[in-house]
PDB file of N, CA and C in Angstrom:
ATOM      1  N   UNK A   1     -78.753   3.909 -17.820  1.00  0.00           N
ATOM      2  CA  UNK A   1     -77.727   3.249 -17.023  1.00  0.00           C
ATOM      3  C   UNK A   1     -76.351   3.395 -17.606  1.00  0.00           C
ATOM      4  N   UNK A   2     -76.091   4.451 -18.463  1.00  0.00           N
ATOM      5  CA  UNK A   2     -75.254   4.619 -19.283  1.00  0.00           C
ATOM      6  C   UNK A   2     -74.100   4.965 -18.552  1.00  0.00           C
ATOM      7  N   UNK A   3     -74.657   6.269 -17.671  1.00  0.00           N
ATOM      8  CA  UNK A   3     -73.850   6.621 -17.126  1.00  0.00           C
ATOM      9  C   UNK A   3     -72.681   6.148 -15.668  1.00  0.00           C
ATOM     10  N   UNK A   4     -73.847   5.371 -14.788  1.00  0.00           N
ATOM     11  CA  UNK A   4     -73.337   4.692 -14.044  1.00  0.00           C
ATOM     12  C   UNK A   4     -72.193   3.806 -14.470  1.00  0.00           C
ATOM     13  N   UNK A   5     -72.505   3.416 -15.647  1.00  0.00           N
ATOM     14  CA  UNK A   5     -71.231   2.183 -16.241  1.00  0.00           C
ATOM     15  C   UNK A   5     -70.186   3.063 -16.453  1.00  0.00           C
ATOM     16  N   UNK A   6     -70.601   4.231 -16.938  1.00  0.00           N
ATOM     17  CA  UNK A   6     -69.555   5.302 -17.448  1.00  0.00           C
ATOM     18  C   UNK A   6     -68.249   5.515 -16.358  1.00  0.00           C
ATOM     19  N   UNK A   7     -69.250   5.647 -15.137  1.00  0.00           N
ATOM     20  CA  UNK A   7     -68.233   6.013 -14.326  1.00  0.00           C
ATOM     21  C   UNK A   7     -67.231   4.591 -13.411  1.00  0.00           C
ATOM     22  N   UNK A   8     -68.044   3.588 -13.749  1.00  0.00           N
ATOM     23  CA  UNK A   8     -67.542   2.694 -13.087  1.00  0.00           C
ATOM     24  C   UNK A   8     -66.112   2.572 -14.031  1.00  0.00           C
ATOM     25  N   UNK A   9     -66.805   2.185 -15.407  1.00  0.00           N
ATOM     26  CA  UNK A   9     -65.443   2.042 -16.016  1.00  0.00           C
ATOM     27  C   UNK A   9     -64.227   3.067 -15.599  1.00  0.00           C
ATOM     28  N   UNK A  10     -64.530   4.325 -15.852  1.00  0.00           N
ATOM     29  CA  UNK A  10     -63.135   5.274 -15.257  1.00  0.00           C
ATOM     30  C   UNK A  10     -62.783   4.846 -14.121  1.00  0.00           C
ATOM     31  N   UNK A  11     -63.766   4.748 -13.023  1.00  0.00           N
ATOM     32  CA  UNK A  11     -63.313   4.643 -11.191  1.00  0.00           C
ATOM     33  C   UNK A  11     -62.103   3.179 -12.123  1.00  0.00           C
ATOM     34  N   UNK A  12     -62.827   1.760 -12.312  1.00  0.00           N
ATOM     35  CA  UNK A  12     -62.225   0.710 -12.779  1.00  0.00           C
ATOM     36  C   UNK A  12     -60.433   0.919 -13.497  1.00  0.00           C
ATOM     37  N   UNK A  13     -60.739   2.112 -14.649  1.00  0.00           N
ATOM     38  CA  UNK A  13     -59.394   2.405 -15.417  1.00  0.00           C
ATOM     39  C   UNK A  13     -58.794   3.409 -14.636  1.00  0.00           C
ATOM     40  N   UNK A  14     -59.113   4.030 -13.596  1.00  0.00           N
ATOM     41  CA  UNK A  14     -58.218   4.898 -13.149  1.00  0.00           C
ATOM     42  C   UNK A  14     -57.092   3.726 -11.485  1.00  0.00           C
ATOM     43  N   UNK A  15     -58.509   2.668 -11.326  1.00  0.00           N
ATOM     44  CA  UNK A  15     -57.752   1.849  -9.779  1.00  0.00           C
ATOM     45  C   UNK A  15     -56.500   0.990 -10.539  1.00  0.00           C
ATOM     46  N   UNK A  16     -56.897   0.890 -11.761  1.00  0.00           N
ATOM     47  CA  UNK A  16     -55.876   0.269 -12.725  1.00  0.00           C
ATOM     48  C   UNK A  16     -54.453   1.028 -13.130  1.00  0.00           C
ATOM     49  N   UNK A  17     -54.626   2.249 -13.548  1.00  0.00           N
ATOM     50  CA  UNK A  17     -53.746   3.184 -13.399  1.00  0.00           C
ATOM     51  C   UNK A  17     -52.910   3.268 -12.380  1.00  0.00           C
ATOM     52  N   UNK A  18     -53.932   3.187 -11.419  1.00  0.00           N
ATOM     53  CA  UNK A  18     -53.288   3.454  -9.865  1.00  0.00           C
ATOM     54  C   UNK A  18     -52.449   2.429  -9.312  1.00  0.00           C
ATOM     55  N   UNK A  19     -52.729   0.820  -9.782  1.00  0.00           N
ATOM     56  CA  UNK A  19     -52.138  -0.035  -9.566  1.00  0.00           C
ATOM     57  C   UNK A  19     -50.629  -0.129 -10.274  1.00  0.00           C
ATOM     58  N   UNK A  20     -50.599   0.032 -11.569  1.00  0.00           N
ATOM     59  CA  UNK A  20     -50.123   0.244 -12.449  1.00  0.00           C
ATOM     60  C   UNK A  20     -48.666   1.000 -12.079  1.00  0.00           C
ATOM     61  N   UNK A  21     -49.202   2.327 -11.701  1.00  0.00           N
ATOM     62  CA  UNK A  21     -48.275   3.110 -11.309  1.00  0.00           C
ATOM     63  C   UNK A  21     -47.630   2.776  -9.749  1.00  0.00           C
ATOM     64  N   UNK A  22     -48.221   2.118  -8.835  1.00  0.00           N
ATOM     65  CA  UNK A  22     -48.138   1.450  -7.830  1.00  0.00           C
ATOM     66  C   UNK A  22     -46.688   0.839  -7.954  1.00  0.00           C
ATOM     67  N   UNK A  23     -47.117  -0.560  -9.086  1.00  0.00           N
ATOM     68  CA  UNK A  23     -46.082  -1.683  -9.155  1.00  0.00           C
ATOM     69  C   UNK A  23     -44.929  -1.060  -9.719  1.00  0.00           C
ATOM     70  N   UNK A  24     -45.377  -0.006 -10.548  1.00  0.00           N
ATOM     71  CA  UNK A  24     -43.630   0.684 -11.389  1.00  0.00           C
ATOM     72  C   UNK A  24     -43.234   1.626 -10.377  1.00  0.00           C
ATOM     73  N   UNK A  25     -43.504   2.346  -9.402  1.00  0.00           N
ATOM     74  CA  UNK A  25     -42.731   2.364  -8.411  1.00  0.00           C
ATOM     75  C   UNK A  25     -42.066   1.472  -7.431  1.00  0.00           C
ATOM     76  N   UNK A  26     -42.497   0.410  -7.516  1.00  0.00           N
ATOM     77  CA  UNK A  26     -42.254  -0.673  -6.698  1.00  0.00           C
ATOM     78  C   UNK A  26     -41.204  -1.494  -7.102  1.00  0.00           C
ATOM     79  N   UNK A  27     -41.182  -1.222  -8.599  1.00  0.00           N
ATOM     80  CA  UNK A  27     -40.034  -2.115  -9.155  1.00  0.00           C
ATOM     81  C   UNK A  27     -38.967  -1.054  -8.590  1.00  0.00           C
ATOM     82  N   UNK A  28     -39.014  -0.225  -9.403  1.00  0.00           N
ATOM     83  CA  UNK A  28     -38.543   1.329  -8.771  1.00  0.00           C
ATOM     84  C   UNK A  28     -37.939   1.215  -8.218  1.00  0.00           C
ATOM     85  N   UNK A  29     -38.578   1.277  -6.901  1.00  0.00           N
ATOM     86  CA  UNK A  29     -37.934   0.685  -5.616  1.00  0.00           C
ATOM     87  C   UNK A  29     -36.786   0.069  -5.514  1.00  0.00           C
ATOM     88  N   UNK A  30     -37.214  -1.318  -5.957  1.00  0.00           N
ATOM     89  CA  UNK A  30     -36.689  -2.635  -6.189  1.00  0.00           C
ATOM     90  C   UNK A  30     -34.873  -2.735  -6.408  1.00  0.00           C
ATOM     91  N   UNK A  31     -35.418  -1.804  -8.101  1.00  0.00           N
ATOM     92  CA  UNK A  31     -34.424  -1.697  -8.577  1.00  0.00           C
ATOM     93  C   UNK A  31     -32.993  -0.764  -7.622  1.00  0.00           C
ATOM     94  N   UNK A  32     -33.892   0.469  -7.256  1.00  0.00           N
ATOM     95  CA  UNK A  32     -32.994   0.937  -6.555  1.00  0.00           C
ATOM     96  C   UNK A  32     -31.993   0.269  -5.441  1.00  0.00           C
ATOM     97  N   UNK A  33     -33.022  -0.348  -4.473  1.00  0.00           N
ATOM     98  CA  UNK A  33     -32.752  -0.906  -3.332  1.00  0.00           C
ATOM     99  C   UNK A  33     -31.173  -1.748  -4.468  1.00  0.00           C
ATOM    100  N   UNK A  34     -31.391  -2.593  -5.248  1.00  0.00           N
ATOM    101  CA  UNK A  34     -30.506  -3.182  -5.854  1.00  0.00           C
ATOM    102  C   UNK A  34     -29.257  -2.824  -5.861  1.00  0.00           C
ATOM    103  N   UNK A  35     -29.544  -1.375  -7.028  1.00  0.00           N
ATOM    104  CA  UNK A  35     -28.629  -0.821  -7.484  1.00  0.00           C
ATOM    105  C   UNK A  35     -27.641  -0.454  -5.845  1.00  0.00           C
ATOM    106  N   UNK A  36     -28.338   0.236  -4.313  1.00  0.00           N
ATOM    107  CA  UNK A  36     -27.750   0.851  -3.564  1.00  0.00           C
ATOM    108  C   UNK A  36     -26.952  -0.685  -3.274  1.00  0.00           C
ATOM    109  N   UNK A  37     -27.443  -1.886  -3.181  1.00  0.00           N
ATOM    110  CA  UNK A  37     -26.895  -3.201  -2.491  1.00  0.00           C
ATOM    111  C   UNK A  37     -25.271  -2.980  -4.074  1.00  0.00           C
ATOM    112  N   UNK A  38     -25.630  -2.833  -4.915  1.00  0.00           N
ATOM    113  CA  UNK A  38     -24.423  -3.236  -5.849  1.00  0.00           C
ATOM    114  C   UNK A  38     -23.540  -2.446  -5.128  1.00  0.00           C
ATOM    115  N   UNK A  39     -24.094  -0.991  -5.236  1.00  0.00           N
ATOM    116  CA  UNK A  39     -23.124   0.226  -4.911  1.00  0.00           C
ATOM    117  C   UNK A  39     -21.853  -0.111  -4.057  1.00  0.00           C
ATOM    118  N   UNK A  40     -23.118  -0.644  -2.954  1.00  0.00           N
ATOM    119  CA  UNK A  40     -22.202  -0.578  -1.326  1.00  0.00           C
ATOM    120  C   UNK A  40     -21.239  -1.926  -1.275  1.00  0.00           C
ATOM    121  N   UNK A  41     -21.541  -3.378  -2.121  1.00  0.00           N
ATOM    122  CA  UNK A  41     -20.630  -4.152  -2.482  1.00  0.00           C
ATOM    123  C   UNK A  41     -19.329  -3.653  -3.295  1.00  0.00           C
ATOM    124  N   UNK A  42     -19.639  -3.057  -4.028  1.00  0.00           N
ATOM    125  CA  UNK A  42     -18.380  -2.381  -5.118  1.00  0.00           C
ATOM    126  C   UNK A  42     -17.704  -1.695  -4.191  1.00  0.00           C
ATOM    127  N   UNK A  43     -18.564  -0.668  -3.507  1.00  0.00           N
ATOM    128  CA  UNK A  43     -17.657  -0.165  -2.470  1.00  0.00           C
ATOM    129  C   UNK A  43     -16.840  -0.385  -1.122  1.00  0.00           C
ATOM    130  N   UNK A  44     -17.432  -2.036  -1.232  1.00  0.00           N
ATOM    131  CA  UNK A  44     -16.656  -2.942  -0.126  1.00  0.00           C
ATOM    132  C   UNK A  44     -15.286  -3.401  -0.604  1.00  0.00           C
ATOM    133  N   UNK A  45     -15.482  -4.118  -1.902  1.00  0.00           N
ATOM    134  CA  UNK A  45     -14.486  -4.661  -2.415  1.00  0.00           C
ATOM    135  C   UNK A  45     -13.559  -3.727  -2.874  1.00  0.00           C
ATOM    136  N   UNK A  46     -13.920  -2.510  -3.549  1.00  0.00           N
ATOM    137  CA  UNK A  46     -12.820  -1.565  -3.412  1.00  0.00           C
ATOM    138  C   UNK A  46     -12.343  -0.956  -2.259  1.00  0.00           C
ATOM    139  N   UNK A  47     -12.600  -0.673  -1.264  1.00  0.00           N
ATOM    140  CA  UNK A  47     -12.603  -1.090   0.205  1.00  0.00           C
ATOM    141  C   UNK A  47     -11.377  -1.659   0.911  1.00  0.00           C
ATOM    142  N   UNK A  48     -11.720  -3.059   0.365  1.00  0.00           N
ATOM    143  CA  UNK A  48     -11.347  -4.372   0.261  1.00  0.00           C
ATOM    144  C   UNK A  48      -9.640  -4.240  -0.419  1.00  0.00           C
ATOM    145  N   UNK A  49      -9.960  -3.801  -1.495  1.00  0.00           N
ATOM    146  CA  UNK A  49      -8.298  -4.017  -2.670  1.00  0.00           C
ATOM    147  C   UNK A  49      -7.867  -3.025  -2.112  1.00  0.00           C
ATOM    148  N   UNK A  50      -8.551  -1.668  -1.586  1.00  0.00           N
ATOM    149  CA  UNK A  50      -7.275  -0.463  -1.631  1.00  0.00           C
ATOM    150  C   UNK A  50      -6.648  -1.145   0.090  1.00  0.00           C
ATOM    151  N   UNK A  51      -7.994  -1.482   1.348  1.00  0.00           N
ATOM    152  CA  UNK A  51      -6.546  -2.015   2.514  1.00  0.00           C
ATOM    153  C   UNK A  51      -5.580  -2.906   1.694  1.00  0.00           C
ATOM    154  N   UNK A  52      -5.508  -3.977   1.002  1.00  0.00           N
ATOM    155  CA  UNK A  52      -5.068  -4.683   0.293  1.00  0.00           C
ATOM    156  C   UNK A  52      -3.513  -4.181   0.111  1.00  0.00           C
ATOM    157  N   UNK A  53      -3.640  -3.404  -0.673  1.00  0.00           N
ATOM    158  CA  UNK A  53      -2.976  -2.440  -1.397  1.00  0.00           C
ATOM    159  C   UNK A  53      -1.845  -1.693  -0.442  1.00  0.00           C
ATOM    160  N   UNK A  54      -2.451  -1.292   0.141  1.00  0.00           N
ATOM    161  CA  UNK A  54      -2.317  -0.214   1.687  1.00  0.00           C
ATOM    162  C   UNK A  54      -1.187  -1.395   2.378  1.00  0.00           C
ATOM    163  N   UNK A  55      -1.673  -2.568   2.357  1.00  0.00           N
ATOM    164  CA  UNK A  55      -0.774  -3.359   3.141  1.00  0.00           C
ATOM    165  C   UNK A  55       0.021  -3.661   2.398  1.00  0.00           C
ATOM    166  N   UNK A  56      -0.047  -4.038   0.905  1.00  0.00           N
ATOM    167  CA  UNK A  56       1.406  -4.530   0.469  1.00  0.00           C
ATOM    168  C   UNK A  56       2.323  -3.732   0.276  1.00  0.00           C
ATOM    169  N   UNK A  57       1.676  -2.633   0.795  1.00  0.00           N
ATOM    170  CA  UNK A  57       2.462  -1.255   0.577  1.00  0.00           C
ATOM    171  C   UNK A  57       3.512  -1.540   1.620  1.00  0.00           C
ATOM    172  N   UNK A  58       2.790  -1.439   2.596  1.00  0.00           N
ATOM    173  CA  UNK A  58       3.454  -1.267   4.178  1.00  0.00           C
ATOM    174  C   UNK A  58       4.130  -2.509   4.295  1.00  0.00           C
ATOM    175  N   UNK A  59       3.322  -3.468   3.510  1.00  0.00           N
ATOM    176  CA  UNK A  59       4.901  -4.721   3.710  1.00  0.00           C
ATOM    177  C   UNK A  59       6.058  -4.680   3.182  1.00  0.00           C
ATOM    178  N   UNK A  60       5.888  -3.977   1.612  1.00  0.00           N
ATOM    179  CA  UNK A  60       6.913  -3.797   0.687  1.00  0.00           C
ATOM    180  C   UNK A  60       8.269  -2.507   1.147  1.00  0.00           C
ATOM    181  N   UNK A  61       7.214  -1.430   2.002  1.00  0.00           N
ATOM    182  CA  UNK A  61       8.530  -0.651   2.787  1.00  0.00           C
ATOM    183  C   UNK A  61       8.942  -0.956   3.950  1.00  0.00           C
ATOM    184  N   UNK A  62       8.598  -1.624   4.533  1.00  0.00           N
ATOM    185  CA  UNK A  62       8.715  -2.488   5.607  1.00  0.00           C
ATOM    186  C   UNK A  62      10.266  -3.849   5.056  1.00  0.00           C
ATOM    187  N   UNK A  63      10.072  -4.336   4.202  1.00  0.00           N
ATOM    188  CA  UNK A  63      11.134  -4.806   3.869  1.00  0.00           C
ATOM    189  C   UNK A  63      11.774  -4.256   2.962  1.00  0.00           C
ATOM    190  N   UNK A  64      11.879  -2.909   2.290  1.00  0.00           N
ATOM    191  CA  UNK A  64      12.699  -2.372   1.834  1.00  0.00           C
ATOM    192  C   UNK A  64      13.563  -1.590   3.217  1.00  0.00           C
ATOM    193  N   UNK A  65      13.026  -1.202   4.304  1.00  0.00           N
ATOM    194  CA  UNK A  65      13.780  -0.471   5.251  1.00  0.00           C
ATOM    195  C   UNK A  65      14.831  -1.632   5.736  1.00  0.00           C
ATOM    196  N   UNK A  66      14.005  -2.860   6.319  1.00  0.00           N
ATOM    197  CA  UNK A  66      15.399  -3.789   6.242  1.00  0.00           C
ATOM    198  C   UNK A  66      16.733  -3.954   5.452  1.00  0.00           C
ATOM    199  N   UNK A  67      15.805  -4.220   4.165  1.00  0.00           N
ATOM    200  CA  UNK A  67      17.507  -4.462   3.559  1.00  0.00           C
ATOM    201  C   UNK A  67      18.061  -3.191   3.571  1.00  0.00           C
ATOM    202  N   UNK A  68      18.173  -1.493   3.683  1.00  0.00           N
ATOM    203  CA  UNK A  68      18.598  -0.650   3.929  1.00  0.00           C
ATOM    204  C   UNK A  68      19.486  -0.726   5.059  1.00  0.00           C
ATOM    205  N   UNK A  69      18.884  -1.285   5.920  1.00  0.00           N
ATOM    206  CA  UNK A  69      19.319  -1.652   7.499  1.00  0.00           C
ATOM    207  C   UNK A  69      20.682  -2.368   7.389  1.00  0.00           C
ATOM    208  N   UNK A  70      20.422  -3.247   6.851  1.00  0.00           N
ATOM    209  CA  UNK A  70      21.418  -4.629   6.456  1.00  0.00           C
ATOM    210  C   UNK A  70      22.672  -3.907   5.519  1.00  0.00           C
ATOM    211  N   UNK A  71      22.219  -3.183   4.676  1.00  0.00           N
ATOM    212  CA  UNK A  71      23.212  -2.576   3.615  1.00  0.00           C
ATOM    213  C   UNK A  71      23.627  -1.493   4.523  1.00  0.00           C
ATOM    214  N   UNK A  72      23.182  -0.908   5.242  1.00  0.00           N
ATOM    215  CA  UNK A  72      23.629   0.225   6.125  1.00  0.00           C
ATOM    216  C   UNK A  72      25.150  -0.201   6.869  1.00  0.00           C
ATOM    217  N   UNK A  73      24.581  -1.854   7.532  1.00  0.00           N
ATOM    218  CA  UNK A  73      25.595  -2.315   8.627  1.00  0.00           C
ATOM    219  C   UNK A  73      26.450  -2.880   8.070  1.00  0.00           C
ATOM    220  N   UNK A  74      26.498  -3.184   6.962  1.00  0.00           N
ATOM    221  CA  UNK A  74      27.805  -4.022   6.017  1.00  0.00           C
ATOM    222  C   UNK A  74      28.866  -2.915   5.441  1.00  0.00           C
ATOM    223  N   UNK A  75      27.887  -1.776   5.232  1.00  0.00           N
ATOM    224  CA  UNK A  75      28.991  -0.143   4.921  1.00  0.00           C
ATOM    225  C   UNK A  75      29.649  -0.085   6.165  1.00  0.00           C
ATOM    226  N   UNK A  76      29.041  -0.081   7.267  1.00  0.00           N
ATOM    227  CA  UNK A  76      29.502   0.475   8.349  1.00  0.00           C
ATOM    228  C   UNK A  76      30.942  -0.932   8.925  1.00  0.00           C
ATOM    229  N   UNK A  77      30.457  -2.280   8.920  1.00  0.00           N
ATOM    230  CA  UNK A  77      31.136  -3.556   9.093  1.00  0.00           C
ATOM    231  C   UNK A  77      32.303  -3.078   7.612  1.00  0.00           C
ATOM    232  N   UNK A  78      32.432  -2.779   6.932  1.00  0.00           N
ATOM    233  CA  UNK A  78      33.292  -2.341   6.163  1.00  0.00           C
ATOM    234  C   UNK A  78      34.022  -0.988   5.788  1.00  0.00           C
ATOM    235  N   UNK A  79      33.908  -0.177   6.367  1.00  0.00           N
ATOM    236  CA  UNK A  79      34.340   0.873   6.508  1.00  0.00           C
ATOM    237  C   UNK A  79      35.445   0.798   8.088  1.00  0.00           C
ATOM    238  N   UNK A  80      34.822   0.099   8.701  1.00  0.00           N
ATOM    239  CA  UNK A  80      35.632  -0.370  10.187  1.00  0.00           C
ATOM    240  C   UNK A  80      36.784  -1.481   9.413  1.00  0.00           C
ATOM    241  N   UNK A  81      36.241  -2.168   8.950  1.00  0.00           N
ATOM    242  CA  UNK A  81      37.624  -3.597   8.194  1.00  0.00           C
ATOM    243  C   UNK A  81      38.765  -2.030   7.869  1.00  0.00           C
ATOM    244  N   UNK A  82      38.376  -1.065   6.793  1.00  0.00           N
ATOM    245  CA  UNK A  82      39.257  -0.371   6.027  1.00  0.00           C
ATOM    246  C   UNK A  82      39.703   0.435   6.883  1.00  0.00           C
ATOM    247  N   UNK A  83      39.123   0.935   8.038  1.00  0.00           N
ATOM    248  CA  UNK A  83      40.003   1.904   9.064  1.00  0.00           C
ATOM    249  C   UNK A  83      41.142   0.836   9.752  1.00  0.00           C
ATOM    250  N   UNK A  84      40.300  -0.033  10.438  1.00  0.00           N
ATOM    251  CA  UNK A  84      41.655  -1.339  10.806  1.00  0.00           C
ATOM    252  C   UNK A  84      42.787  -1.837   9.718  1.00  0.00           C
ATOM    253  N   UNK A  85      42.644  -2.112   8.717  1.00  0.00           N
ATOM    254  CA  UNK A  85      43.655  -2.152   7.315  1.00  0.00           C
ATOM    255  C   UNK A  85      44.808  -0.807   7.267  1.00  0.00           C
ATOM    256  N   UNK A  86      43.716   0.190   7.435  1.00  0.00           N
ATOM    257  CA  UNK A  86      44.974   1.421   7.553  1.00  0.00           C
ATOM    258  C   UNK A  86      45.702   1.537   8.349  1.00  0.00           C
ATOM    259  N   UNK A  87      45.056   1.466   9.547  1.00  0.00           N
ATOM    260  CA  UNK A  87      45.827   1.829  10.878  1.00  0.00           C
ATOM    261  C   UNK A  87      47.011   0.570  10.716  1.00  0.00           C
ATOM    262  N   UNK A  88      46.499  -0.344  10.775  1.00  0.00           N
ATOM    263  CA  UNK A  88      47.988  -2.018  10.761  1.00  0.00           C
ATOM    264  C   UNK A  88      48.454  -1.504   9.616  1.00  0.00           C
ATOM    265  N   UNK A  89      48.038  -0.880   8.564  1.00  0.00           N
ATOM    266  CA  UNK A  89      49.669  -0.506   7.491  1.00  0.00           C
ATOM    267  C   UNK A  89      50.560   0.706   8.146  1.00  0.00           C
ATOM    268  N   UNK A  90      49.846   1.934   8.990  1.00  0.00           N
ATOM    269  CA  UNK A  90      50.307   2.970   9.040  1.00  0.00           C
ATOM    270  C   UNK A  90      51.115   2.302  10.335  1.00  0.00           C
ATOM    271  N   UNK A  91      50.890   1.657  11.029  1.00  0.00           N
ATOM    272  CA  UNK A  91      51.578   0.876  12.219  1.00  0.00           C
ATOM    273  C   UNK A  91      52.829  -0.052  11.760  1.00  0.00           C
ATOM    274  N   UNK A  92      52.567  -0.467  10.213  1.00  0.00           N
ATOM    275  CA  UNK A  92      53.502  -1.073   9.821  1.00  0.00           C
ATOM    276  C   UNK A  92      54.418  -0.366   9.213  1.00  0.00           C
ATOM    277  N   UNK A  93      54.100   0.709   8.875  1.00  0.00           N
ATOM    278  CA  UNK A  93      55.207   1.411   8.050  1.00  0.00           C
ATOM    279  C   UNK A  93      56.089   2.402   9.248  1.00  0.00           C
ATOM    280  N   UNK A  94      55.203   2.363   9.886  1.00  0.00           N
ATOM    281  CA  UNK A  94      56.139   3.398  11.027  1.00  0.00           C
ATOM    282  C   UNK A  94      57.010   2.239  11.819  1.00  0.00           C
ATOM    283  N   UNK A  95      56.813   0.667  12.115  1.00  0.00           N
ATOM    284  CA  UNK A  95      57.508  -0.072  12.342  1.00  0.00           C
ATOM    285  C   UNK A  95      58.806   0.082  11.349  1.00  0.00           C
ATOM    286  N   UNK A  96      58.645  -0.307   9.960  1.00  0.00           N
ATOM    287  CA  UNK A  96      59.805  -0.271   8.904  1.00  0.00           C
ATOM    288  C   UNK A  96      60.400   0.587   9.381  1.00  0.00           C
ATOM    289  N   UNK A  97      60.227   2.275   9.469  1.00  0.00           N
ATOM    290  CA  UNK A  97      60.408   3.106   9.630  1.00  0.00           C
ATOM    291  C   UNK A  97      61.476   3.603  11.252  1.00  0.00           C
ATOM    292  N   UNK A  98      60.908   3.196  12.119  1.00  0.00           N
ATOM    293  CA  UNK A  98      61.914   2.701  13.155  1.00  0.00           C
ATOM    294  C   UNK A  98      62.900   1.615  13.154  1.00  0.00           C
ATOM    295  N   UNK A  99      62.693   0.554  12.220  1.00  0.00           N
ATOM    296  CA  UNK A  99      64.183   0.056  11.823  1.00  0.00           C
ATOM    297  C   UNK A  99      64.809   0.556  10.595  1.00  0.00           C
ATOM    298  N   UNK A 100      64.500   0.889   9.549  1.00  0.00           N
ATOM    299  CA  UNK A 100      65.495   1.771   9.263  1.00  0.00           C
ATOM    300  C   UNK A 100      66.243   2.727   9.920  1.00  0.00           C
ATOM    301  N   UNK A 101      65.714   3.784  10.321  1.00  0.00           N
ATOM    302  CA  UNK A 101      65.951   4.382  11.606  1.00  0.00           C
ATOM    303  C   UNK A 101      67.329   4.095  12.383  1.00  0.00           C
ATOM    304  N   UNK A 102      66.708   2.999  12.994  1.00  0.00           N
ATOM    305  CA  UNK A 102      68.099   2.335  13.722  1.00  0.00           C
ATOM    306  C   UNK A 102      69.059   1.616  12.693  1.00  0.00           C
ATOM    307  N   UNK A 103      68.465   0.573  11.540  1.00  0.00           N
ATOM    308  CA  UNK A 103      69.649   0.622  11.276  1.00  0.00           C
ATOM    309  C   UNK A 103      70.850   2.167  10.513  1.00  0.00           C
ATOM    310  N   UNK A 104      70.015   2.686  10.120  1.00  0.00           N
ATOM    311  CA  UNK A 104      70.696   3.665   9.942  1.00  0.00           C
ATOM    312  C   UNK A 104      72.257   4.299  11.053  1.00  0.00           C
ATOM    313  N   UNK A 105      71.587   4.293  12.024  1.00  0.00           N
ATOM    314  CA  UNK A 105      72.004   4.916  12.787  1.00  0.00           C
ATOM    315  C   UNK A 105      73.254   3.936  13.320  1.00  0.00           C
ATOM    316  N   UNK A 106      72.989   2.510  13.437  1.00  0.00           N
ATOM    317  CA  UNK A 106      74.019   1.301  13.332  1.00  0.00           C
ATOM    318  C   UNK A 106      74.991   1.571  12.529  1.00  0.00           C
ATOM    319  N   UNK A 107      74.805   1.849  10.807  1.00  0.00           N
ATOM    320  CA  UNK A 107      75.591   1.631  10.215  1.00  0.00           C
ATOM    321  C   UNK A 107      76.641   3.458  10.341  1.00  0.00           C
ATOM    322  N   UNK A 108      76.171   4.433  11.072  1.00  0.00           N
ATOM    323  CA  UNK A 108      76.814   5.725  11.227  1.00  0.00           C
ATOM    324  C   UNK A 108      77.601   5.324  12.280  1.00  0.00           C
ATOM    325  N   UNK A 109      77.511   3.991  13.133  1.00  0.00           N
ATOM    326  CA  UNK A 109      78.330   3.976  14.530  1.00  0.00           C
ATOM    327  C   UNK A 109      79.386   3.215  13.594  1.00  0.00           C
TER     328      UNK A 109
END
């Protein structure tokens, strides 16, 4: 009966094996399934920070084009003051300029 036991034991150590190797794929598995759940979180949240990012971007040139805007129209609101400044001096000097003029011409009569 030697043998019969013989083989039971192997059939026995090999369903053991088999189990064995079963559950360590299974962790396997497990683990993987895990690791893909970390993956695809990490890759949410980075995801996540770069729109983030993306937007403070677009807010930050978004209000840098304003104040450009603003500094644009205060050159322009000042460049108009300094053309009006010239023109009323060049208006004023050609005023002086027509009374001298005449008086000049007063004091030749």
């Amino acid at each position: 009966g030697a043998a019969p036991e013989a083989a039971a034991a192997k059939l026995q150590s090999a369903r053991a094996a088999l189990a064995k190797a079963a559950d360590a794929a299974a962790i396997e598995e497990l683990c993987a399934g895990r690791r893909a759940q970390r993956a695809a979180r990490l890759e949410e949240k980075e995801g996540a920070k770069a729109r983030k990012e993306a937007e403070r971007l677009e807010r930050e040139a978004e209000r840098q084009k304003a104040k450009d805007e603003r500094e644009s129209a205060r050159l322009e609101r000042d460049k108009e003051k300094e053309a009006s400044k010239a023109l009323k001096e060049q208006q004023r000097q050609e005023r002086e300029r027509q009374l001298a003029e005449r008086e000049a011409e007063r004091d030749r009569r």
